[in-house]
PDB file of N, CA and C in Angstrom:
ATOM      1  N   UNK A   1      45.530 141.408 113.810  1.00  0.00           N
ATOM      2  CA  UNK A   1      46.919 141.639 113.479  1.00  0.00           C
ATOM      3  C   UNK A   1      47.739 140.375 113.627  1.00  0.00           C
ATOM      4  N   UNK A   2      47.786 139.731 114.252  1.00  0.00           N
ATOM      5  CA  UNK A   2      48.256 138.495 114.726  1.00  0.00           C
ATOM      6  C   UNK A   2      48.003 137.398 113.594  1.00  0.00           C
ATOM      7  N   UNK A   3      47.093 137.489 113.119  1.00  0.00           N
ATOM      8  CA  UNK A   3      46.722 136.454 111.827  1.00  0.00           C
ATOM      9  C   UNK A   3      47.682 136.493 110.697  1.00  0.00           C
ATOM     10  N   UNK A   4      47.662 138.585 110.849  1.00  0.00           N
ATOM     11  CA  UNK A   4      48.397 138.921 109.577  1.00  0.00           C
ATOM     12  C   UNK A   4      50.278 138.477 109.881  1.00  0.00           C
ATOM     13  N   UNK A   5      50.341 138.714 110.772  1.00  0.00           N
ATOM     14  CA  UNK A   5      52.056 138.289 111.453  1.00  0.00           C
ATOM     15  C   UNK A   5      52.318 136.855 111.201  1.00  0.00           C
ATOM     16  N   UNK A   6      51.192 135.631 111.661  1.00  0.00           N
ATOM     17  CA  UNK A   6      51.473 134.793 110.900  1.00  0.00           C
ATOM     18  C   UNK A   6      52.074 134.196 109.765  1.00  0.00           C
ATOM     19  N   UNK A   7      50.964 135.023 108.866  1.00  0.00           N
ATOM     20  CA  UNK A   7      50.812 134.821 107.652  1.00  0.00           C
ATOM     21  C   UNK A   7      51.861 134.774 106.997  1.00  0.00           C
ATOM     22  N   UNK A   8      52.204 136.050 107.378  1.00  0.00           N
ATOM     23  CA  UNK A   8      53.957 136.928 107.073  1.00  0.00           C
ATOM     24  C   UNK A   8      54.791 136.032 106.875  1.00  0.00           C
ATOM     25  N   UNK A   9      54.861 135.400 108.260  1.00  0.00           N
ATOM     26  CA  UNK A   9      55.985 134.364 108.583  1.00  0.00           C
ATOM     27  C   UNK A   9      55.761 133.044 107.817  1.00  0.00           C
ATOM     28  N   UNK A  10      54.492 132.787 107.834  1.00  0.00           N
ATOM     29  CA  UNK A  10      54.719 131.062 107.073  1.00  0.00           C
ATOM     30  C   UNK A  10      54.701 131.644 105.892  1.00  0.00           C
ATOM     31  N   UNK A  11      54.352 133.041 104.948  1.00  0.00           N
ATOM     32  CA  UNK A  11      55.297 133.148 103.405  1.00  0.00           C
ATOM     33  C   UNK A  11      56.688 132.794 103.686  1.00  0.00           C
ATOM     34  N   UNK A  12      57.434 133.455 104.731  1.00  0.00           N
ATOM     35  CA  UNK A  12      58.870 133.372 104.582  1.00  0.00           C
ATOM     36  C   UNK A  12      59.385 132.095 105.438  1.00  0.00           C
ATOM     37  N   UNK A  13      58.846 131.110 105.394  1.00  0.00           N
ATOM     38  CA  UNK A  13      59.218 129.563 105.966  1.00  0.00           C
ATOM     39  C   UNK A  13      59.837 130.291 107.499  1.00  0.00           C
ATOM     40  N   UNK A  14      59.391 130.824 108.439  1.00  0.00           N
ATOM     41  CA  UNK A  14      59.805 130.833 109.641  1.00  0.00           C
ATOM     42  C   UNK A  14      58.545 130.950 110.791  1.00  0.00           C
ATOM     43  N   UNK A  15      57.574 129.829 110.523  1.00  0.00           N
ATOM     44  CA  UNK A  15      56.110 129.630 111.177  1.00  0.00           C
ATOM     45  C   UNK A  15      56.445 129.679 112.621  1.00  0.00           C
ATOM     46  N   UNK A  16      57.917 129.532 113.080  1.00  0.00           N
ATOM     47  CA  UNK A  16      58.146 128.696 114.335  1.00  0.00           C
ATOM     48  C   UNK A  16      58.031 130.238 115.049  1.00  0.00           C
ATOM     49  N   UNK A  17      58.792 130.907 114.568  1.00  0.00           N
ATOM     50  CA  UNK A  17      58.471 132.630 115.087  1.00  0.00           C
ATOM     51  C   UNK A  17      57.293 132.801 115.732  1.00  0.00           C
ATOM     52  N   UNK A  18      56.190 132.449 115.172  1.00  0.00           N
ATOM     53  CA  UNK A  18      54.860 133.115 115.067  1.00  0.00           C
ATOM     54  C   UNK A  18      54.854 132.145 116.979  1.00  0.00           C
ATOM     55  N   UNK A  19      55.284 131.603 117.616  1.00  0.00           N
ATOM     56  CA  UNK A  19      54.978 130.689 119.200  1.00  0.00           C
ATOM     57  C   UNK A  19      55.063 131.870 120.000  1.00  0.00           C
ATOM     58  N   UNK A  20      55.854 133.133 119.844  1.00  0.00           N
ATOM     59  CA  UNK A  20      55.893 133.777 120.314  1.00  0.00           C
ATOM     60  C   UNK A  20      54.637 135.018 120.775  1.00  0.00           C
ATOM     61  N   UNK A  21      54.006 134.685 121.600  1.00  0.00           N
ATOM     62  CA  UNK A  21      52.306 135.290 121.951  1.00  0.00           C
ATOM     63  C   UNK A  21      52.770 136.739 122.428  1.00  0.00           C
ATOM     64  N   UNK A  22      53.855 137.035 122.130  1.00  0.00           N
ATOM     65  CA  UNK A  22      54.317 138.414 122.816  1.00  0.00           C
ATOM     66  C   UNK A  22      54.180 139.269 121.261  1.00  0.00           C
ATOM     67  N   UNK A  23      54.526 138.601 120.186  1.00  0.00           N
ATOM     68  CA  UNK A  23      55.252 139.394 119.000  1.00  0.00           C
ATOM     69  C   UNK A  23      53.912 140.247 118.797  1.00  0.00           C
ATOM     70  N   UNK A  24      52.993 140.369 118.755  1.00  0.00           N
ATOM     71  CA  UNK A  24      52.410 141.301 118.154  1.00  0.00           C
ATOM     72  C   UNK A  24      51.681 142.483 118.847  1.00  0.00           C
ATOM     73  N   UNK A  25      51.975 142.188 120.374  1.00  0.00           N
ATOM     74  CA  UNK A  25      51.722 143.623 121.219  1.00  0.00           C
ATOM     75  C   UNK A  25      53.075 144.329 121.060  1.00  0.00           C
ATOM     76  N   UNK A  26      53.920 143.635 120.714  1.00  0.00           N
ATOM     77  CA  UNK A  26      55.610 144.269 120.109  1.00  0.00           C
ATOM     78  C   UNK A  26      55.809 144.908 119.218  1.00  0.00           C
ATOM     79  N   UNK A  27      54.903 144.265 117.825  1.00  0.00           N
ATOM     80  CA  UNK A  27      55.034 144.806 116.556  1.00  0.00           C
ATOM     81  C   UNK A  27      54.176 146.467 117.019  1.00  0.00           C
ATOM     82  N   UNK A  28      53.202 146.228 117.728  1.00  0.00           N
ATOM     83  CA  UNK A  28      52.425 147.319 117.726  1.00  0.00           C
ATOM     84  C   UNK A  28      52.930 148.701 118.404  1.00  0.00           C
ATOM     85  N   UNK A  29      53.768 148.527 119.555  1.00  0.00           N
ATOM     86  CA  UNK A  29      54.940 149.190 120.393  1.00  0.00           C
ATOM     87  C   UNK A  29      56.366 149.767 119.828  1.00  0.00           C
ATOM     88  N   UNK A  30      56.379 148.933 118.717  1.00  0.00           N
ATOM     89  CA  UNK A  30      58.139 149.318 117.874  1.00  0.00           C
ATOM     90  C   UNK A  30      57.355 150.685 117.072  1.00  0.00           C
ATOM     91  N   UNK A  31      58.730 151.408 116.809  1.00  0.00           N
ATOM     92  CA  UNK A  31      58.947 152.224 115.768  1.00  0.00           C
ATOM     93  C   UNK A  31      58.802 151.611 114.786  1.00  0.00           C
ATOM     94  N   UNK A  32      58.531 152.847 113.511  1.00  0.00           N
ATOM     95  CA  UNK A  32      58.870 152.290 112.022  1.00  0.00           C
ATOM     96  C   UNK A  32      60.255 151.984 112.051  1.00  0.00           C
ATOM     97  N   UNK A  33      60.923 152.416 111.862  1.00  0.00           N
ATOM     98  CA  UNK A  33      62.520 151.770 112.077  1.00  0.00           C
ATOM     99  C   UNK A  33      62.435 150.259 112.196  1.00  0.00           C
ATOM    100  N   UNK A  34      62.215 149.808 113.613  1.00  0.00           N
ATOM    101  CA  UNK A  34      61.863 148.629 114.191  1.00  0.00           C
ATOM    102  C   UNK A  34      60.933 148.039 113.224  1.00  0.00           C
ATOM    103  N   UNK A  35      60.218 148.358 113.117  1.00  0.00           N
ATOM    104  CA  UNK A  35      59.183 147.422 112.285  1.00  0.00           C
ATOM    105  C   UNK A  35      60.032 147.039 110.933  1.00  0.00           C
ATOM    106  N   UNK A  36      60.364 148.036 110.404  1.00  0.00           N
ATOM    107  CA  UNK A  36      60.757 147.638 108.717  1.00  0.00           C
ATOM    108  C   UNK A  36      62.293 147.000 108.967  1.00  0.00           C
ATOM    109  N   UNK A  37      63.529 147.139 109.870  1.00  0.00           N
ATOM    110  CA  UNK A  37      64.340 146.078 110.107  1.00  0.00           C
ATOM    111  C   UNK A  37      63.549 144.698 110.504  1.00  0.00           C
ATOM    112  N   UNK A  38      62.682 144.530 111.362  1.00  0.00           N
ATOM    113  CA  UNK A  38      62.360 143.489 111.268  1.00  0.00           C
ATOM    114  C   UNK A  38      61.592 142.674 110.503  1.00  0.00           C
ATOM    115  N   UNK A  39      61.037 143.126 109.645  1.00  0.00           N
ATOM    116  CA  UNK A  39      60.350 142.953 108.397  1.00  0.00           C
ATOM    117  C   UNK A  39      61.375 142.073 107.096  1.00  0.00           C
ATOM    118  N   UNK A  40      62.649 143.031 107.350  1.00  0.00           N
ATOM    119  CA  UNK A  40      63.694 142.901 106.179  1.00  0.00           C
ATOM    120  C   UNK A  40      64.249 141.467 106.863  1.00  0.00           C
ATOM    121  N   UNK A  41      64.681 141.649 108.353  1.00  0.00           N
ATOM    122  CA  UNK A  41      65.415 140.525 108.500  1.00  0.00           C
ATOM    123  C   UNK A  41      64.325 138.915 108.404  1.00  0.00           C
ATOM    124  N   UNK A  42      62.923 139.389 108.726  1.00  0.00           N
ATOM    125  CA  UNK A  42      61.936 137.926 108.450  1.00  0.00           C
ATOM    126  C   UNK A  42      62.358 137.509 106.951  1.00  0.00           C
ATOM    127  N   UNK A  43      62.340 138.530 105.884  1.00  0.00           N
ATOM    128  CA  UNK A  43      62.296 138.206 104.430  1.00  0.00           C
ATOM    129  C   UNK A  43      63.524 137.296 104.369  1.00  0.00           C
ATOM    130  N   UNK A  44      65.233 138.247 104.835  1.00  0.00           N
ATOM    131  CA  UNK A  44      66.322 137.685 104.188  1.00  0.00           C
ATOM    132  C   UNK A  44      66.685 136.529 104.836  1.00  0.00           C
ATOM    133  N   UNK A  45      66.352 136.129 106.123  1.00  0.00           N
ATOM    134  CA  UNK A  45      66.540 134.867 106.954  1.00  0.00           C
ATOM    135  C   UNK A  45      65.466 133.768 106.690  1.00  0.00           C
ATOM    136  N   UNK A  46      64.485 133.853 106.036  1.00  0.00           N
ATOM    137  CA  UNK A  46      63.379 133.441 105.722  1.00  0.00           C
ATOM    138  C   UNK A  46      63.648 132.701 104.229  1.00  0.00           C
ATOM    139  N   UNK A  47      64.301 133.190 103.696  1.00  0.00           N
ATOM    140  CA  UNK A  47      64.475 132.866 102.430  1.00  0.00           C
ATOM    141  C   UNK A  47      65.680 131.726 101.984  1.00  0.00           C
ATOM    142  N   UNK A  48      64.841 130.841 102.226  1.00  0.00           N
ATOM    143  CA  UNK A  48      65.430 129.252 102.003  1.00  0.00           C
ATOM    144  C   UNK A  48      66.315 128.931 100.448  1.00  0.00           C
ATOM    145  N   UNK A  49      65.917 129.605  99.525  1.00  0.00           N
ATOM    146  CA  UNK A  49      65.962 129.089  97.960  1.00  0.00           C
ATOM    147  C   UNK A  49      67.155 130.044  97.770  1.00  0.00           C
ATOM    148  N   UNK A  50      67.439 131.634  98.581  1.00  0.00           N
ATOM    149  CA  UNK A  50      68.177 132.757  98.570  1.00  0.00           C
ATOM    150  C   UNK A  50      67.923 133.221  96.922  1.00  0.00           C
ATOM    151  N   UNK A  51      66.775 133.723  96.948  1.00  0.00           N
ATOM    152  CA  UNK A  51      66.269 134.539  95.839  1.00  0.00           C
ATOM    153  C   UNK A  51      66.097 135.536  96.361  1.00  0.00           C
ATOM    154  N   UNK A  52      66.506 136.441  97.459  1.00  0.00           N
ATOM    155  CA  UNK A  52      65.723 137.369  98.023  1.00  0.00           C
ATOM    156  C   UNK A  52      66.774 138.736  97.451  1.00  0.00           C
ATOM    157  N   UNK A  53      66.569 140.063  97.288  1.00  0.00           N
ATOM    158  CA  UNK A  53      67.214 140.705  96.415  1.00  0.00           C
ATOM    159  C   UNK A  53      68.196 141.215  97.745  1.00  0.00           C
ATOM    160  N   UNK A  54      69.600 141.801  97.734  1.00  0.00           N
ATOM    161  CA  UNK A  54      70.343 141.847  98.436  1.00  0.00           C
ATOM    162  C   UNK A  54      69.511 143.464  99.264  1.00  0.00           C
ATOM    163  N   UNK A  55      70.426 143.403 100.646  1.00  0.00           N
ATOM    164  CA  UNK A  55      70.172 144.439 101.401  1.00  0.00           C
ATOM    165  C   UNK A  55      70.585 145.592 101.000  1.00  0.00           C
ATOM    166  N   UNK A  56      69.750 146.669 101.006  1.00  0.00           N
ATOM    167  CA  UNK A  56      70.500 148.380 100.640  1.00  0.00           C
ATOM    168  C   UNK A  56      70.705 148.500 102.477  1.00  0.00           C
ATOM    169  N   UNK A  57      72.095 149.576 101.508  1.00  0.00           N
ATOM    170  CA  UNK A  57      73.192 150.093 102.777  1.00  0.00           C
ATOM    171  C   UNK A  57      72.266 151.319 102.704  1.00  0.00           C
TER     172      UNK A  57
END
């Protein structure tokens, strides 16, 4: 899982995230809720060029 969290992060230019050796006994502990906000906020903060499609309310 940890490979895949990486991965995640250096698509969305924020590799520096991934130092954190805690995040993925975390990811595994959160709710869906939790998971998919944090998912959304890696994409829209991640996104250097701001091509990313806007947030639904």
């Amino acid at each position: 899982m940890s490979h895949s969290i990486v991965a995640y992060l250096a698509l969305h230019n924020m590799l520096a995230k991934a130092n954190d050796r805690s995040l993925p006994l975390r990811m595994l502990e959160a709710s869906s809720d939790d998971l998919h906000d944090w998912l959304e906020f890696v994409r829209r903060e991640g996104d250097v060029a701001g091509l990313a499609p806007p947030e639904k309310d």
